[in-house]
N, C-alpha and C. Protein backbone atom coordinates (compact mmCIF):
# COMPACT_ATOMS: atom_id res chain seq x y z
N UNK A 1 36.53 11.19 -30.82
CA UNK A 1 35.67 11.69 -29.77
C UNK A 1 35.59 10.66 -28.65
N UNK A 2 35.84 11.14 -27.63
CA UNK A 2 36.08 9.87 -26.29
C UNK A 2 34.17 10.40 -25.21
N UNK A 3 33.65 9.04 -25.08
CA UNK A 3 32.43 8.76 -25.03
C UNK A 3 32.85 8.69 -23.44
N UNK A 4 31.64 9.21 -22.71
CA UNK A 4 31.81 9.15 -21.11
C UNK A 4 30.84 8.00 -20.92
N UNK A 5 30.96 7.29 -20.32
CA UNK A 5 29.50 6.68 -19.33
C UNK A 5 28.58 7.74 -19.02
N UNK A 6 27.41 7.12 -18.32
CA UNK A 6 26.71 8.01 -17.45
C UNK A 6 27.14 7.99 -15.90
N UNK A 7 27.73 6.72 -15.60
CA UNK A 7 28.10 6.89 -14.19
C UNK A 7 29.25 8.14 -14.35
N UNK A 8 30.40 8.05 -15.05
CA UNK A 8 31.09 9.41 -15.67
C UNK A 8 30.44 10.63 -15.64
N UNK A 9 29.68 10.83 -16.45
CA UNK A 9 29.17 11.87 -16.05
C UNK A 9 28.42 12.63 -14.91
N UNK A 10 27.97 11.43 -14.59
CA UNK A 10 27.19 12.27 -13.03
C UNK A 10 28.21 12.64 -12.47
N UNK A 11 29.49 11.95 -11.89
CA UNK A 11 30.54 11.91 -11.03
C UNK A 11 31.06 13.28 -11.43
N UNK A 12 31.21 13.76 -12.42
CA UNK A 12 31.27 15.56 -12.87
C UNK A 12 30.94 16.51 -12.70
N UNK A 13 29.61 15.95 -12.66
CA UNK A 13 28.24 17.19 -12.12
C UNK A 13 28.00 16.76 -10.97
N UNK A 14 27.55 16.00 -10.21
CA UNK A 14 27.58 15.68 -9.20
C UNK A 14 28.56 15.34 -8.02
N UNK A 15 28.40 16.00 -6.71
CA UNK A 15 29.47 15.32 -5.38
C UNK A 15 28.49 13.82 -4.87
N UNK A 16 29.53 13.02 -4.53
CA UNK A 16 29.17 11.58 -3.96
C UNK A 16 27.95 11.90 -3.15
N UNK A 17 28.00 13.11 -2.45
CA UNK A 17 26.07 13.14 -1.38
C UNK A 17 25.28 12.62 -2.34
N UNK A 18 24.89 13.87 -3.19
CA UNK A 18 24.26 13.75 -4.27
C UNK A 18 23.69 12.32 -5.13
N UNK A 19 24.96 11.90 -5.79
CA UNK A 19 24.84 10.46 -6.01
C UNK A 19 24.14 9.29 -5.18
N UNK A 20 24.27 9.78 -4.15
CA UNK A 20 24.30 8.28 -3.02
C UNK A 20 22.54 8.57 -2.79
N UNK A 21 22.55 9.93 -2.40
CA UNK A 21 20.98 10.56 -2.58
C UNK A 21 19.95 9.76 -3.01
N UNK A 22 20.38 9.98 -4.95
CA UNK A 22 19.49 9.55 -6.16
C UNK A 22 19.45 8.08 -5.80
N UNK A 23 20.71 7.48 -5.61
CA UNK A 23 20.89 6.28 -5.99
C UNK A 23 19.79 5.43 -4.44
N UNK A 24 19.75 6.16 -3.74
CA UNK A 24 18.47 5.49 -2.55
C UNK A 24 17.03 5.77 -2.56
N UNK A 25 17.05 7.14 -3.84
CA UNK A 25 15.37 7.34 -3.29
C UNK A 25 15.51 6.60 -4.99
N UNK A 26 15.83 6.18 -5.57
CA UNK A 26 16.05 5.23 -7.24
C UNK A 26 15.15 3.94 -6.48
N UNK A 27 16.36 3.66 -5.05
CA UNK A 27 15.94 1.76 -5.10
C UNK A 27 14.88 2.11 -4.08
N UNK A 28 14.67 3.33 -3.06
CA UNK A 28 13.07 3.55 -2.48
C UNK A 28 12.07 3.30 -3.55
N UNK A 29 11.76 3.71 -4.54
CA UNK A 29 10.45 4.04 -5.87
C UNK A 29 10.38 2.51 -6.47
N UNK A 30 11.98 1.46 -6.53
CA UNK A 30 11.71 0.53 -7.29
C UNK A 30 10.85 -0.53 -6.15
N UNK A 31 11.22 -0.21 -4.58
CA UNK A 31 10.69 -1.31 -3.59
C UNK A 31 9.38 -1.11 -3.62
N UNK A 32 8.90 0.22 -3.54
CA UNK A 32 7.32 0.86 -3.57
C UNK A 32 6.96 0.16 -5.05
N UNK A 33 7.38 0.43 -5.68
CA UNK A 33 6.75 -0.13 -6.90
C UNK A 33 6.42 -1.45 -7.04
N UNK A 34 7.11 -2.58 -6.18
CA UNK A 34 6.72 -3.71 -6.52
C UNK A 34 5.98 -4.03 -5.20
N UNK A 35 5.92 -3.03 -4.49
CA UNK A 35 4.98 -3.90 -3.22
C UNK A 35 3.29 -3.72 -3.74
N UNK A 36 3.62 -2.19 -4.78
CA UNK A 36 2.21 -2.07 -5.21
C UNK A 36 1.88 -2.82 -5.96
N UNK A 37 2.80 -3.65 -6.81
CA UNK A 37 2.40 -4.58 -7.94
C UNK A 37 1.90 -6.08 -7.06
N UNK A 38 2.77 -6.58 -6.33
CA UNK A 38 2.59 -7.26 -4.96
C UNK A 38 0.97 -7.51 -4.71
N UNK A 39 0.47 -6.52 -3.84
CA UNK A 39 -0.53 -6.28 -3.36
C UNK A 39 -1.23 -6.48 -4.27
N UNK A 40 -1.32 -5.52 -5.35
CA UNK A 40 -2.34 -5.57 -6.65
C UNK A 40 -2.90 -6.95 -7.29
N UNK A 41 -1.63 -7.38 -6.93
CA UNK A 41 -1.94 -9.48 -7.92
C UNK A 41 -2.46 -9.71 -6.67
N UNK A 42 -1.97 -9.41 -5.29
CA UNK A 42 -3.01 -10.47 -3.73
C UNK A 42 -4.16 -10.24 -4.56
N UNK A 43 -4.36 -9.14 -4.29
CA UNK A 43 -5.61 -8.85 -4.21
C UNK A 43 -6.76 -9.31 -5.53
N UNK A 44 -6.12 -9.71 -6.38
CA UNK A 44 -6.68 -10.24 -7.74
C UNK A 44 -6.92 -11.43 -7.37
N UNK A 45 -5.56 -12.12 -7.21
CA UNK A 45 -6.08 -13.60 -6.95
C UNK A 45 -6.56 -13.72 -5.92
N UNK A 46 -6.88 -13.09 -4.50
CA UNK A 46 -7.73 -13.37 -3.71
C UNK A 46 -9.20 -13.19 -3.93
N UNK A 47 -9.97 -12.55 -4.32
CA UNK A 47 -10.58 -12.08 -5.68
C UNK A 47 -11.54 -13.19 -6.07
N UNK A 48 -10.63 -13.85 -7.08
CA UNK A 48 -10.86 -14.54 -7.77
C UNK A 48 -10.85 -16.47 -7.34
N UNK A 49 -10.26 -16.57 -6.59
CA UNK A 49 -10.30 -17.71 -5.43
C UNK A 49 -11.69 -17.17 -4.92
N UNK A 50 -11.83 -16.51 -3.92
CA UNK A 50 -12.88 -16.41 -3.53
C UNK A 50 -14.78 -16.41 -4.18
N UNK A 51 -14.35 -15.80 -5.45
CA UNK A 51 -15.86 -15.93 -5.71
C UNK A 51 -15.75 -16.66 -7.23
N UNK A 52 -14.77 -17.93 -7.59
CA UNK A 52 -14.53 -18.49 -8.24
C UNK A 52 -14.95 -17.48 -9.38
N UNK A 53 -13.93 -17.06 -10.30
CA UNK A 53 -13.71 -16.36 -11.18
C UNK A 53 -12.77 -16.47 -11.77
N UNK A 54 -12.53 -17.16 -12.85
CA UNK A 54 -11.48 -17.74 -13.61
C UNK A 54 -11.11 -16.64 -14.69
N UNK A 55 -9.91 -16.96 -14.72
CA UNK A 55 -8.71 -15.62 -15.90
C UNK A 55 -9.54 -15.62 -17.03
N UNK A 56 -10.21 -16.13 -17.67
CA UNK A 56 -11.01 -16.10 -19.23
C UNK A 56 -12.41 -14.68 -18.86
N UNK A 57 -13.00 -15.36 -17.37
CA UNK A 57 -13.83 -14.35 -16.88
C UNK A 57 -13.23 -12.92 -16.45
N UNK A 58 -11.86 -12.55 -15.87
CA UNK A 58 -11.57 -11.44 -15.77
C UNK A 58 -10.65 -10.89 -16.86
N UNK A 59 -10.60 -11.56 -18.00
CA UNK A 59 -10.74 -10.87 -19.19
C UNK A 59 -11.33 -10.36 -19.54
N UNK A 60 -12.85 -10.59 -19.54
CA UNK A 60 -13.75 -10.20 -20.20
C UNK A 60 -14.70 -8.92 -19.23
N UNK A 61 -14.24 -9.49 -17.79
CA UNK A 61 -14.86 -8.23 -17.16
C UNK A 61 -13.53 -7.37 -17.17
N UNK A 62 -12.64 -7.02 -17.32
CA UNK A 62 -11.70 -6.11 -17.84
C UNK A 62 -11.63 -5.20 -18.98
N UNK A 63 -11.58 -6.19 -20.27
CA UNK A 63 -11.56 -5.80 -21.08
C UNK A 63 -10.25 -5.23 -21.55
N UNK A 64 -9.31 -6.25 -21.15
CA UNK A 64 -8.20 -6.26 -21.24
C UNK A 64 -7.55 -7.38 -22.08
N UNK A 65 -6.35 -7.21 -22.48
CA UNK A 65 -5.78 -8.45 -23.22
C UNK A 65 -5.72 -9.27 -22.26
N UNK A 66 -5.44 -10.95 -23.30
CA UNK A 66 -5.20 -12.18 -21.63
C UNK A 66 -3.33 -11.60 -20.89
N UNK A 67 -2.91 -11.57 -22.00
CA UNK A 67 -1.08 -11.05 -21.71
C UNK A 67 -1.42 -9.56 -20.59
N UNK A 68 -1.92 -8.73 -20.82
CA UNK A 68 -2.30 -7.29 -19.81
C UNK A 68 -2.40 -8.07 -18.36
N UNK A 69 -3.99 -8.96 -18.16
CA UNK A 69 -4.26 -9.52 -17.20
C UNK A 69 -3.28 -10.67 -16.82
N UNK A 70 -2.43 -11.61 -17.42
CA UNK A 70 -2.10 -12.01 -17.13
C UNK A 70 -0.45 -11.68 -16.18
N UNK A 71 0.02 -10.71 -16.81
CA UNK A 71 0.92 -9.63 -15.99
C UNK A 71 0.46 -9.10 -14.76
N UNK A 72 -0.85 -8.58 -14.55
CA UNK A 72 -1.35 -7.88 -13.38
C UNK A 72 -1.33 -9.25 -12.47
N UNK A 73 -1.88 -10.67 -12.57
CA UNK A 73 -1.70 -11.07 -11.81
C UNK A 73 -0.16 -12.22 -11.32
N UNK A 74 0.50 -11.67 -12.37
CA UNK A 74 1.80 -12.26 -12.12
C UNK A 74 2.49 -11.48 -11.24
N UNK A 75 1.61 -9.89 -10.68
CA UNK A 75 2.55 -8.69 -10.54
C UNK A 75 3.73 -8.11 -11.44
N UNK A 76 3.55 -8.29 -12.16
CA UNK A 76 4.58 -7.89 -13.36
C UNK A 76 3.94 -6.55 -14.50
N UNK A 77 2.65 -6.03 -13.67
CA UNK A 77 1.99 -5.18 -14.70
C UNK A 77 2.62 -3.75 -14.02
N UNK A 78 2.92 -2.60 -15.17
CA UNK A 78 3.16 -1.36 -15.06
C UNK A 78 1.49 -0.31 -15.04
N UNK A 79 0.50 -0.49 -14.02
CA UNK A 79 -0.62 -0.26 -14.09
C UNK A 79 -0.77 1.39 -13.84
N UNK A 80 -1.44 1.57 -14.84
CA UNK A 80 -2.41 3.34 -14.45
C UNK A 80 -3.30 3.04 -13.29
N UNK A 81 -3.12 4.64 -12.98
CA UNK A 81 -4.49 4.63 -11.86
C UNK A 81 -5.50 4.08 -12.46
N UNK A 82 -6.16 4.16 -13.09
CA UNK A 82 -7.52 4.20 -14.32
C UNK A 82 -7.42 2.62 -13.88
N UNK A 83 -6.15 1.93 -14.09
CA UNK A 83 -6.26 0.34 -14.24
C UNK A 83 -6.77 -0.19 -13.18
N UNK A 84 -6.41 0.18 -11.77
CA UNK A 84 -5.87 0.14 -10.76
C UNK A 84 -7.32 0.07 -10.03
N UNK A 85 -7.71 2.28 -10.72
CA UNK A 85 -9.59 1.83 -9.82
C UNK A 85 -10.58 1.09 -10.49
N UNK A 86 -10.12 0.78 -11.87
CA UNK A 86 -10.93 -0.25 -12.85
C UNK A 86 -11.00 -1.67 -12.03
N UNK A 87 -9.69 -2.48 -11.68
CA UNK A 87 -9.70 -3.43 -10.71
C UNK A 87 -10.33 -3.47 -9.40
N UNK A 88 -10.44 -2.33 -8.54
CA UNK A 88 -11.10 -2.65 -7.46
C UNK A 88 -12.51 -2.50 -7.35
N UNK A 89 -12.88 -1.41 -8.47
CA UNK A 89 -14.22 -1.48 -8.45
C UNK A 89 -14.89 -2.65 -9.30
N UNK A 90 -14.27 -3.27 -9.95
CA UNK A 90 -14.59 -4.92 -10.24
C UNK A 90 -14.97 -5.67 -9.17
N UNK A 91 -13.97 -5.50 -8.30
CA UNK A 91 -13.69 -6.44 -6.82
C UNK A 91 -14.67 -6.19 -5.89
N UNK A 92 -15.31 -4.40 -6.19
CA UNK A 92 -16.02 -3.96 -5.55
C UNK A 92 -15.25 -3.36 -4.32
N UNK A 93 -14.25 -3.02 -4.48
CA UNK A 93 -13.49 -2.59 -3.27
C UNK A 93 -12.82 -1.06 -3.01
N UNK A 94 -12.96 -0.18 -1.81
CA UNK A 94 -12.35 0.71 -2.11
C UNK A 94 -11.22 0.87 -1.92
N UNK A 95 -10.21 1.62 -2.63
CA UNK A 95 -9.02 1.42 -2.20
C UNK A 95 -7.87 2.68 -1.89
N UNK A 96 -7.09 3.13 -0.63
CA UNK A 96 -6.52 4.57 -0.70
C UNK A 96 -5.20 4.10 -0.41
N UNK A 97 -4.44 4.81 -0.44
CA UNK A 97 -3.01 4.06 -0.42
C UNK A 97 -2.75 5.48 1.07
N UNK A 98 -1.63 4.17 1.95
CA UNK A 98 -1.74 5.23 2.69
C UNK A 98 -0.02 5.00 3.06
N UNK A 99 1.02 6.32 3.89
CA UNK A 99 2.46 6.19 3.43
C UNK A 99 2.84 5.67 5.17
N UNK A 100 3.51 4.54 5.32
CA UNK A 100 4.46 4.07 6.42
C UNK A 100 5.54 4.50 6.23
């Protein structure tokens, strides 16, 4: 039995438009994704600089693991909404996302 790739297979089902398509709104979602992760850690560690609030304390006002929190402010966290308005209403902040 001879095994295709997946790049193989798209190239089958799919014409090159197509491909080139996916393959830009793919790396659009991954840039959005990290500007939100981006922002999300500013905004933590600005946060937390500001009204001196150390990582042991936004553990505990979280209620999150230290590894969870410590991802969110590395920007490295895959966050739910839930997480997201859990954080700002910590911060006390409101927050709407708006599209450029």
């Amino acid at each position: 039995m001879k095994v295709k790739s997946f790049k193989k297979h798209l190239e089958d089902r799919l014409n090159k438009e197509d491909i080139a398509e996916i393959e830009e709104a793919a790396q659009i979602e991954f840039e959005v994704f990290k500007m939100l992760q981006d922002d999300i850690s500013s905004s933590v560690i600005r946060y937390m600089a500001d009204n001196n609030i150390g990582f042991n304390d936004l553990v505990r006002k979280m209620g999150k693991s230290p590894a969870q929190v410590s991802k969110i402010i590395k920007g490295e966290a895959n966050l739910t909404l839930a997480t997201i308005a859990q954080l700002y209403a910590i911060m006390g902040h409101r927050v709407h996302i708006v599209a450029s």
